[in-house]
C-alpha atoms as a PDB file:
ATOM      1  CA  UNK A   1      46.625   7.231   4.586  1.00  0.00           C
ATOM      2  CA  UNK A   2      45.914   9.879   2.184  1.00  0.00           C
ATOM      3  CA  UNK A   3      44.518  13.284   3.100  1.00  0.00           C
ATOM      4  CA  UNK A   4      41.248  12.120   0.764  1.00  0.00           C
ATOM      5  CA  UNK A   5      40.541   9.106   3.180  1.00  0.00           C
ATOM      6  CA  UNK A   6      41.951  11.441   6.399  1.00  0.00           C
ATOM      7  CA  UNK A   7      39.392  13.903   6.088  1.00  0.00           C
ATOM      8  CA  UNK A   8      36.239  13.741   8.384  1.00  0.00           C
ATOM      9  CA  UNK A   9      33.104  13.367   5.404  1.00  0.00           C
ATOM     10  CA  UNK A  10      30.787  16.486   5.475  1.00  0.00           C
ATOM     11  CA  UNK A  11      27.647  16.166   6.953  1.00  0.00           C
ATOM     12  CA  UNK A  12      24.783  15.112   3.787  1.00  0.00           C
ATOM     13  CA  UNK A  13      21.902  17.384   3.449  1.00  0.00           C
ATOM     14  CA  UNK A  14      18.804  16.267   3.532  1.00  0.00           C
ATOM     15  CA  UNK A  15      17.700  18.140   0.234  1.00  0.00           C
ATOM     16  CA  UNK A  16      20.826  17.226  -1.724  1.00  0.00           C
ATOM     17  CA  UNK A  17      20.730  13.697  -0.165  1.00  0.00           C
ATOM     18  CA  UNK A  18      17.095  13.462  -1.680  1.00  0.00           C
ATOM     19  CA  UNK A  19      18.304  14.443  -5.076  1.00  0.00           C
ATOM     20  CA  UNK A  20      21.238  12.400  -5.272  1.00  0.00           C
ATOM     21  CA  UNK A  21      19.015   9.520  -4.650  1.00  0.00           C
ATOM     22  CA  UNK A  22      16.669  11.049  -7.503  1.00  0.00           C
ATOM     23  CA  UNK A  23      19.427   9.213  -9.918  1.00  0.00           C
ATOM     24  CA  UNK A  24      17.893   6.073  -9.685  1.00  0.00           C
ATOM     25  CA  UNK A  25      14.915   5.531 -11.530  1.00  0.00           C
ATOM     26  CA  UNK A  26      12.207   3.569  -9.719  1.00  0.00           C
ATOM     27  CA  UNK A  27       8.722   1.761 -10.324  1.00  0.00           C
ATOM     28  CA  UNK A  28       6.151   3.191  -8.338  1.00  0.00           C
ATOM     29  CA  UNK A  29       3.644   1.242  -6.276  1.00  0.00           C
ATOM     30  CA  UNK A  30       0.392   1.875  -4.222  1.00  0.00           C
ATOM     31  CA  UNK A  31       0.270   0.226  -1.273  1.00  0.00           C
ATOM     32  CA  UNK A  32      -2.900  -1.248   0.276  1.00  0.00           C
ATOM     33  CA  UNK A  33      -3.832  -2.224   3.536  1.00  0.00           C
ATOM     34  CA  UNK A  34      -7.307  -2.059   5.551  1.00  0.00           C
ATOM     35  CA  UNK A  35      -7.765   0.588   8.272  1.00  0.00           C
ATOM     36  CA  UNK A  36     -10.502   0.907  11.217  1.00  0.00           C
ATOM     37  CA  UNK A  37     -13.859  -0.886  10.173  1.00  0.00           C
ATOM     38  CA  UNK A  38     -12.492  -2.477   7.428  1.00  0.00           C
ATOM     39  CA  UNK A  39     -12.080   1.103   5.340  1.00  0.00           C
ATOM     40  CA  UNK A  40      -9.654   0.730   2.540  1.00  0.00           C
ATOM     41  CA  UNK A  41      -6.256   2.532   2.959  1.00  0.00           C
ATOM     42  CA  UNK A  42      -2.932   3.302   0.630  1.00  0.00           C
ATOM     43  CA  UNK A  43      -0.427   5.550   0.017  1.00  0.00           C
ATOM     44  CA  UNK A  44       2.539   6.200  -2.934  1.00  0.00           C
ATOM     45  CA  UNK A  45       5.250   4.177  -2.307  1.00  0.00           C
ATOM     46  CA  UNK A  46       9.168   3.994  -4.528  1.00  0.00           C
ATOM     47  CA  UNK A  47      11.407   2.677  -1.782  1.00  0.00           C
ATOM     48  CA  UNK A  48       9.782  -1.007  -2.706  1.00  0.00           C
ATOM     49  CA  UNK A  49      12.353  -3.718  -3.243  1.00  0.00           C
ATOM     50  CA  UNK A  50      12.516  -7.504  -3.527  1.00  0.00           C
ATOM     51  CA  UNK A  51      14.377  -9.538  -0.656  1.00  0.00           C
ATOM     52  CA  UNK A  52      14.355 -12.982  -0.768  1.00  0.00           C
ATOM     53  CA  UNK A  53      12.647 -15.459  -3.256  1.00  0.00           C
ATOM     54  CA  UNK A  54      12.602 -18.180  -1.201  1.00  0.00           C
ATOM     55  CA  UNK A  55      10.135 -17.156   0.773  1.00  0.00           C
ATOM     56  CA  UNK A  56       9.183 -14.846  -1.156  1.00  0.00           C
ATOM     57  CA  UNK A  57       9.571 -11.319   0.456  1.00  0.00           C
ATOM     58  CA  UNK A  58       9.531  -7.650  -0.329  1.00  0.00           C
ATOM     59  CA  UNK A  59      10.364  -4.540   1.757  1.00  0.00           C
ATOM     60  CA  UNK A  60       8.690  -0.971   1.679  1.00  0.00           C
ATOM     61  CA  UNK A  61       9.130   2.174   3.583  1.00  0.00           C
ATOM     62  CA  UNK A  62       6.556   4.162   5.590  1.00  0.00           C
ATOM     63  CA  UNK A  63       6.987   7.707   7.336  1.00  0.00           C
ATOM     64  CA  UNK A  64       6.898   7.685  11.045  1.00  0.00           C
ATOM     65  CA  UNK A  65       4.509  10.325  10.575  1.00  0.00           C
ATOM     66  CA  UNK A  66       2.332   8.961   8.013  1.00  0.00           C
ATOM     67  CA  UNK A  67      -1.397   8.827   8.438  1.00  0.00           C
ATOM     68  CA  UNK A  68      -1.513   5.470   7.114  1.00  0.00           C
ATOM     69  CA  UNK A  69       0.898   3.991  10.002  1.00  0.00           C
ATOM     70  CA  UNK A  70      -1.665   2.727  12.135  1.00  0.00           C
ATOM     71  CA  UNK A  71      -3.536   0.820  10.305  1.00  0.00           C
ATOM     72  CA  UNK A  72      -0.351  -0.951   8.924  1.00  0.00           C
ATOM     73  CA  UNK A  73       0.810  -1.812  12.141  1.00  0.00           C
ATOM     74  CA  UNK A  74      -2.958  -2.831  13.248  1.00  0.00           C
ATOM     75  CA  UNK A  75      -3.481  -5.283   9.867  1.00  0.00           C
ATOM     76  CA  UNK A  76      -1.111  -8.627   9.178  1.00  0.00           C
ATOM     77  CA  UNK A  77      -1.890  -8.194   5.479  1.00  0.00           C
ATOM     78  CA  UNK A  78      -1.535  -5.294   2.496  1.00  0.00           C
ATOM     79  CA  UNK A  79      -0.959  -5.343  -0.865  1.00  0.00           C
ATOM     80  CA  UNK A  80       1.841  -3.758  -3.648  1.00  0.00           C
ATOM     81  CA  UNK A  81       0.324  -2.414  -6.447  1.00  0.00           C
ATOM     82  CA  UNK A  82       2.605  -1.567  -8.975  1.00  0.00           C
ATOM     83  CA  UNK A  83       1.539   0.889 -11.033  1.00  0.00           C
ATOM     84  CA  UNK A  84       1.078   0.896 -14.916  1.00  0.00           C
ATOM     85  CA  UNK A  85       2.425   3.382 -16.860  1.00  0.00           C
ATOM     86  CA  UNK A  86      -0.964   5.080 -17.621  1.00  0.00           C
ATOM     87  CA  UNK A  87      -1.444   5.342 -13.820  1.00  0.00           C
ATOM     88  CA  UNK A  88       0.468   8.737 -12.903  1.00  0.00           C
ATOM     89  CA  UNK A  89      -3.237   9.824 -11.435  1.00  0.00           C
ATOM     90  CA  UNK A  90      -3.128   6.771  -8.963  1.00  0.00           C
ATOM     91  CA  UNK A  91       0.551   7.783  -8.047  1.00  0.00           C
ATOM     92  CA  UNK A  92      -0.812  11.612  -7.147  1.00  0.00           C
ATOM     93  CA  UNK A  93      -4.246  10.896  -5.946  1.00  0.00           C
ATOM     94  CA  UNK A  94      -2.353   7.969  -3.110  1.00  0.00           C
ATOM     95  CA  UNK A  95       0.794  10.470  -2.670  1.00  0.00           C
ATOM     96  CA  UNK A  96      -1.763  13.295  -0.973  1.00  0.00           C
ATOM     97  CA  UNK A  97      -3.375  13.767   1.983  1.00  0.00           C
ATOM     98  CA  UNK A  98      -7.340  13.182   1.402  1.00  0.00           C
ATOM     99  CA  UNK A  99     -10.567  11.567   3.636  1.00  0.00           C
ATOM    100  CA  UNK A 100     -11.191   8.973   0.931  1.00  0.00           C
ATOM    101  CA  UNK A 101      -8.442   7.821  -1.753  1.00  0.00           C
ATOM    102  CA  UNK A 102     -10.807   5.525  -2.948  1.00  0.00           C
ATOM    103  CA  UNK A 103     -13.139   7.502  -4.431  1.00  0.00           C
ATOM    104  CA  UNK A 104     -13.699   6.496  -7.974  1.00  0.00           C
ATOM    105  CA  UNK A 105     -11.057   4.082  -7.941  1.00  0.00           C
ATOM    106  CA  UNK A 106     -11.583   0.643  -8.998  1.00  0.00           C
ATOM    107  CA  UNK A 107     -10.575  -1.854  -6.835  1.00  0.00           C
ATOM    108  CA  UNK A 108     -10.981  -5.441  -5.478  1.00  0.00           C
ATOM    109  CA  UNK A 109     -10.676  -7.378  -2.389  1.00  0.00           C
ATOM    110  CA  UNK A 110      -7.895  -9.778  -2.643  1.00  0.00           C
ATOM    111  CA  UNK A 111      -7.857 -13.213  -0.769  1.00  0.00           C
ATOM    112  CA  UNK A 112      -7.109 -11.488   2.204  1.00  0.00           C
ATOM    113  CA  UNK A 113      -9.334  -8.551   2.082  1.00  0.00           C
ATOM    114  CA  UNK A 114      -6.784  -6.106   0.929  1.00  0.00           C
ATOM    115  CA  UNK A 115      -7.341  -3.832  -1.587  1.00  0.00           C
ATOM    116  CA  UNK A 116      -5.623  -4.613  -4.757  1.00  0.00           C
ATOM    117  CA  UNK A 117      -6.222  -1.845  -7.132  1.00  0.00           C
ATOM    118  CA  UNK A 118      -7.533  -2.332 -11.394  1.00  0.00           C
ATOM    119  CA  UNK A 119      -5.576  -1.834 -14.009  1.00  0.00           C
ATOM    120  CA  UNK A 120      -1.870  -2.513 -12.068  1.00  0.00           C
ATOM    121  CA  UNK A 121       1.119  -3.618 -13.957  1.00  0.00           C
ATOM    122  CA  UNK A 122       1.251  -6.088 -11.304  1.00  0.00           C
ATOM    123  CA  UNK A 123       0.340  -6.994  -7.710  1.00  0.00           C
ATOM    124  CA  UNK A 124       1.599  -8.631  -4.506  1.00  0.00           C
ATOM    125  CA  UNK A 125      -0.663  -9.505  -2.105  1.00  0.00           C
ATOM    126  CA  UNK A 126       1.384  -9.826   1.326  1.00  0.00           C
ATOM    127  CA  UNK A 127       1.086 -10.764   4.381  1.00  0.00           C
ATOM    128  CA  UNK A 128       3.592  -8.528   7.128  1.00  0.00           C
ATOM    129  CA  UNK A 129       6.886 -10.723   7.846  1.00  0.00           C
ATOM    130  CA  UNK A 130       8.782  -7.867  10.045  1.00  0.00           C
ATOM    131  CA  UNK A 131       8.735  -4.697  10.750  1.00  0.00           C
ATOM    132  CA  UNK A 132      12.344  -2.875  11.724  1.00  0.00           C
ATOM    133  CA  UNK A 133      12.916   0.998  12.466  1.00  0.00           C
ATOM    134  CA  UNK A 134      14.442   2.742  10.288  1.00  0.00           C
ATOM    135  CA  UNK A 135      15.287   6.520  11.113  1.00  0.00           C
ATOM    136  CA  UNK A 136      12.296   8.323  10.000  1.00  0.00           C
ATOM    137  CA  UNK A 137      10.871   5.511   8.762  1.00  0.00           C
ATOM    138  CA  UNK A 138       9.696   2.481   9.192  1.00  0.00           C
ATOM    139  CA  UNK A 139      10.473  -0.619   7.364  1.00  0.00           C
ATOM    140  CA  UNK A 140       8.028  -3.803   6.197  1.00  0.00           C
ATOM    141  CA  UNK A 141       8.953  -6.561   5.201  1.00  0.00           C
ATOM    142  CA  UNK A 142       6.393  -8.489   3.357  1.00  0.00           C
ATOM    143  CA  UNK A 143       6.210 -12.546   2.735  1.00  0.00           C
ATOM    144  CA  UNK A 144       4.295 -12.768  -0.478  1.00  0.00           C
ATOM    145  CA  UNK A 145       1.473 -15.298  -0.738  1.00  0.00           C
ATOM    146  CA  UNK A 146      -0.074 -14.232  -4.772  1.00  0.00           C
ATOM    147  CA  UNK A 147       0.873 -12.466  -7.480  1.00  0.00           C
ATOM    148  CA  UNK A 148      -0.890 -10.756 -10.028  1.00  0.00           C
ATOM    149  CA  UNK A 149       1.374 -10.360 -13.412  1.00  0.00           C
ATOM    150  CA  UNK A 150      -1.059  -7.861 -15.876  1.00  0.00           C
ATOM    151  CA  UNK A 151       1.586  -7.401 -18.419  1.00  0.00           C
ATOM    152  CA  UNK A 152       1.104  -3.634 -18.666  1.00  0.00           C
ATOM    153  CA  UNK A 153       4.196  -1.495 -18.619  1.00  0.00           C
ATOM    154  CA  UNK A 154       4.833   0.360 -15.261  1.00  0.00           C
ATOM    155  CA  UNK A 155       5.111   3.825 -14.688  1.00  0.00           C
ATOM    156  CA  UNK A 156       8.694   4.817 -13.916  1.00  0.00           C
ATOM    157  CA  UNK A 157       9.968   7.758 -11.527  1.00  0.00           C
ATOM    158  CA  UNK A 158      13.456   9.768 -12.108  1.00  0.00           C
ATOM    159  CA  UNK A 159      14.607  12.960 -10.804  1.00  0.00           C
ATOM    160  CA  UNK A 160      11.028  13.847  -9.807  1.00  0.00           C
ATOM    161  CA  UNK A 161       9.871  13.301 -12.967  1.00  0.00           C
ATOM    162  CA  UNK A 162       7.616  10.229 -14.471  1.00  0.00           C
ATOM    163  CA  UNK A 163       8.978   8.618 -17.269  1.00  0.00           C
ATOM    164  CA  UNK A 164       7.818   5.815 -20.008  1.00  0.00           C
ATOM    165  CA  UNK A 165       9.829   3.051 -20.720  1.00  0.00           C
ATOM    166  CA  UNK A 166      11.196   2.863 -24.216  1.00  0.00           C
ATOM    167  CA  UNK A 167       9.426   0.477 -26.385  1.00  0.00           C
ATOM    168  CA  UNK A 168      11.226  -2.655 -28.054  1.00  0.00           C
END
Protein backbone atom coordinates (compact mmCIF):
# COMPACT_ATOMS: atom_id res chain seq x y z
CA UNK A 1 0.00 0.00 0.00
CA UNK A 2 1.46 3.28 -0.63
CA UNK A 3 2.11 5.88 2.05
CA UNK A 4 -0.66 8.18 -0.08
CA UNK A 5 -3.45 5.50 0.57
CA UNK A 6 -1.67 4.65 4.30
CA UNK A 7 -2.22 7.91 5.62
CA UNK A 8 -5.29 8.59 7.93
CA UNK A 9 -7.37 11.63 5.62
CA UNK A 10 -7.43 14.99 7.57
CA UNK A 11 -10.41 15.95 9.10
CA UNK A 12 -12.62 18.48 6.26
CA UNK A 13 -13.53 21.82 7.50
CA UNK A 14 -16.64 22.90 7.44
CA UNK A 15 -15.75 26.34 5.71
CA UNK A 16 -13.39 24.82 3.15
CA UNK A 17 -15.82 21.85 2.72
CA UNK A 18 -18.51 24.58 1.81
CA UNK A 19 -16.28 26.11 -0.77
CA UNK A 20 -15.09 23.13 -2.36
CA UNK A 21 -18.63 22.29 -2.97
CA UNK A 22 -19.02 26.04 -4.32
CA UNK A 23 -17.38 24.35 -7.68
CA UNK A 24 -20.44 23.12 -8.84
CA UNK A 25 -22.72 25.42 -10.28
CA UNK A 26 -26.37 24.89 -9.35
CA UNK A 27 -30.04 26.08 -10.30
CA UNK A 28 -31.68 27.59 -7.53
CA UNK A 29 -35.21 26.84 -6.40
CA UNK A 30 -37.86 28.21 -3.88
CA UNK A 31 -39.51 25.81 -2.17
CA UNK A 32 -43.20 26.00 -1.16
CA UNK A 33 -45.18 24.37 1.27
CA UNK A 34 -48.26 25.59 3.55
CA UNK A 35 -47.67 26.28 7.26
CA UNK A 36 -50.27 26.72 10.31
CA UNK A 37 -53.74 28.05 8.98
CA UNK A 38 -53.00 27.51 5.65
CA UNK A 39 -50.18 30.58 5.61
CA UNK A 40 -47.89 30.22 2.69
CA UNK A 41 -44.25 29.17 3.49
CA UNK A 42 -40.69 28.80 1.43
CA UNK A 43 -37.29 29.06 1.69
CA UNK A 44 -33.95 29.12 -0.91
CA UNK A 45 -33.09 25.90 -1.76
CA UNK A 46 -29.62 24.51 -4.28
CA UNK A 47 -29.18 21.02 -2.90
CA UNK A 48 -32.39 20.03 -5.32
CA UNK A 49 -31.79 17.00 -7.49
CA UNK A 50 -33.77 14.59 -9.65
CA UNK A 51 -34.06 10.80 -8.47
CA UNK A 52 -36.03 8.63 -10.29
CA UNK A 53 -38.28 9.22 -13.42
CA UNK A 54 -40.31 6.51 -13.03
CA UNK A 55 -42.09 7.70 -10.49
CA UNK A 56 -41.12 10.68 -10.85
CA UNK A 57 -39.12 11.97 -7.76
CA UNK A 58 -36.89 14.75 -6.58
CA UNK A 59 -34.88 15.27 -3.36
CA UNK A 60 -34.15 18.62 -1.40
CA UNK A 61 -32.40 19.49 1.74
CA UNK A 62 -33.72 21.36 4.80
CA UNK A 63 -31.71 22.57 8.01
CA UNK A 64 -32.57 20.85 11.18
CA UNK A 65 -32.85 24.20 12.43
CA UNK A 66 -34.82 25.83 9.86
CA UNK A 67 -37.94 27.76 10.66
CA UNK A 68 -39.68 26.28 7.86
CA UNK A 69 -39.22 22.51 9.26
CA UNK A 70 -42.42 22.20 10.80
CA UNK A 71 -44.61 22.95 8.54
CA UNK A 72 -42.82 20.56 6.03
CA UNK A 73 -43.06 17.79 8.19
CA UNK A 74 -46.86 18.84 9.14
CA UNK A 75 -47.98 19.17 5.10
CA UNK A 76 -47.87 15.92 2.51
CA UNK A 77 -47.47 18.42 -0.33
CA UNK A 78 -44.90 21.51 -1.47
CA UNK A 79 -43.77 22.73 -4.45
CA UNK A 80 -40.06 23.42 -6.42
CA UNK A 81 -39.90 26.52 -7.93
CA UNK A 82 -37.08 26.92 -9.97
CA UNK A 83 -36.09 30.12 -10.36
CA UNK A 84 -35.63 32.25 -13.61
CA UNK A 85 -32.74 33.98 -14.21
CA UNK A 86 -34.29 37.46 -13.54
CA UNK A 87 -35.31 36.11 -10.10
CA UNK A 88 -32.05 36.74 -7.87
CA UNK A 89 -34.67 38.95 -5.57
CA UNK A 90 -36.85 35.73 -5.00
CA UNK A 91 -33.54 33.76 -4.21
CA UNK A 92 -32.62 36.63 -1.34
CA UNK A 93 -36.00 37.63 -0.20
CA UNK A 94 -36.77 33.26 0.50
CA UNK A 95 -32.94 32.80 1.69
CA UNK A 96 -33.70 35.35 4.91
CA UNK A 97 -35.32 35.21 7.89
CA UNK A 98 -38.68 37.46 7.65
CA UNK A 99 -42.63 37.27 9.19
CA UNK A 100 -44.04 37.25 5.66
CA UNK A 101 -41.96 36.14 2.41
CA UNK A 102 -44.90 36.63 0.57
CA UNK A 103 -45.31 40.00 0.61
CA UNK A 104 -45.59 41.37 -2.85
CA UNK A 105 -44.88 38.21 -4.39
CA UNK A 106 -47.05 36.80 -6.94
CA UNK A 107 -48.14 33.55 -6.49
CA UNK A 108 -50.80 30.82 -7.07
CA UNK A 109 -52.31 27.92 -5.44
CA UNK A 110 -51.43 24.83 -7.24
CA UNK A 111 -53.76 21.69 -7.37
CA UNK A 112 -52.80 20.95 -4.07
CA UNK A 113 -52.86 24.23 -2.39
CA UNK A 114 -49.19 24.85 -2.50
CA UNK A 115 -47.80 27.85 -3.44
CA UNK A 116 -46.23 27.83 -6.77
CA UNK A 117 -44.62 31.11 -7.33
CA UNK A 118 -45.04 33.60 -11.04
CA UNK A 119 -42.66 34.00 -13.29
CA UNK A 120 -40.52 30.44 -12.48
CA UNK A 121 -38.39 28.84 -15.06
CA UNK A 122 -40.26 25.90 -14.04
CA UNK A 123 -42.25 24.15 -11.30
CA UNK A 124 -42.86 20.81 -9.56
CA UNK A 125 -45.66 20.45 -7.64
CA UNK A 126 -44.94 17.39 -5.14
CA UNK A 127 -46.35 15.51 -2.96
CA UNK A 128 -43.66 14.16 0.16
CA UNK A 129 -42.46 10.44 -0.78
CA UNK A 130 -39.78 10.12 2.27
CA UNK A 131 -38.15 11.87 4.47
CA UNK A 132 -34.45 10.44 5.72
CA UNK A 133 -31.93 12.26 8.22
CA UNK A 134 -29.26 13.51 7.03
CA UNK A 135 -26.60 15.07 9.51
CA UNK A 136 -27.71 18.55 9.87
CA UNK A 137 -30.19 18.16 7.60
CA UNK A 138 -32.94 16.69 6.61
CA UNK A 139 -33.72 15.09 3.38
CA UNK A 140 -37.24 15.03 1.13
CA UNK A 141 -37.88 13.17 -1.23
CA UNK A 142 -40.63 14.32 -3.42
CA UNK A 143 -42.97 12.09 -5.97
CA UNK A 144 -43.94 14.61 -8.56
CA UNK A 145 -47.57 14.77 -9.66
CA UNK A 146 -47.34 18.30 -12.36
CA UNK A 147 -45.01 20.17 -13.92
CA UNK A 148 -44.90 23.54 -15.00
CA UNK A 149 -42.17 24.06 -18.00
CA UNK A 150 -42.15 28.30 -18.52
CA UNK A 151 -39.25 28.23 -20.83
CA UNK A 152 -37.43 31.08 -19.08
CA UNK A 153 -33.76 30.61 -18.40
CA UNK A 154 -32.89 29.83 -14.68
CA UNK A 155 -30.81 31.64 -12.50
CA UNK A 156 -27.56 29.79 -11.83
CA UNK A 157 -25.37 29.80 -8.49
CA UNK A 158 -21.33 29.31 -8.45
CA UNK A 159 -18.86 30.07 -5.90
CA UNK A 160 -21.40 32.30 -4.11
CA UNK A 161 -21.97 34.14 -6.93
CA UNK A 162 -25.20 34.20 -9.44
CA UNK A 163 -24.46 33.68 -12.83
CA UNK A 164 -26.41 33.85 -16.41
CA UNK A 165 -26.25 31.20 -18.68
CA UNK A 166 -24.54 31.93 -21.95
CA UNK A 167 -26.86 32.47 -24.76
CA UNK A 168 -26.88 30.16 -28.00
Amino acid sequence: MSAAHAAKPASIEPKHFREVLGSFATGVVVVTTLGDGGRPVGLTVNSFNSVSLDPPLVLWSLALEAPSLAAFRAHDFFAINILAEDQEFLSKRFSTPAENKFSDVGFDPGATGVPLLRGTAAALECRTFARYPGGDHEIYVGEVKAVFDRGHPPLVFHRGVFRRLGRH
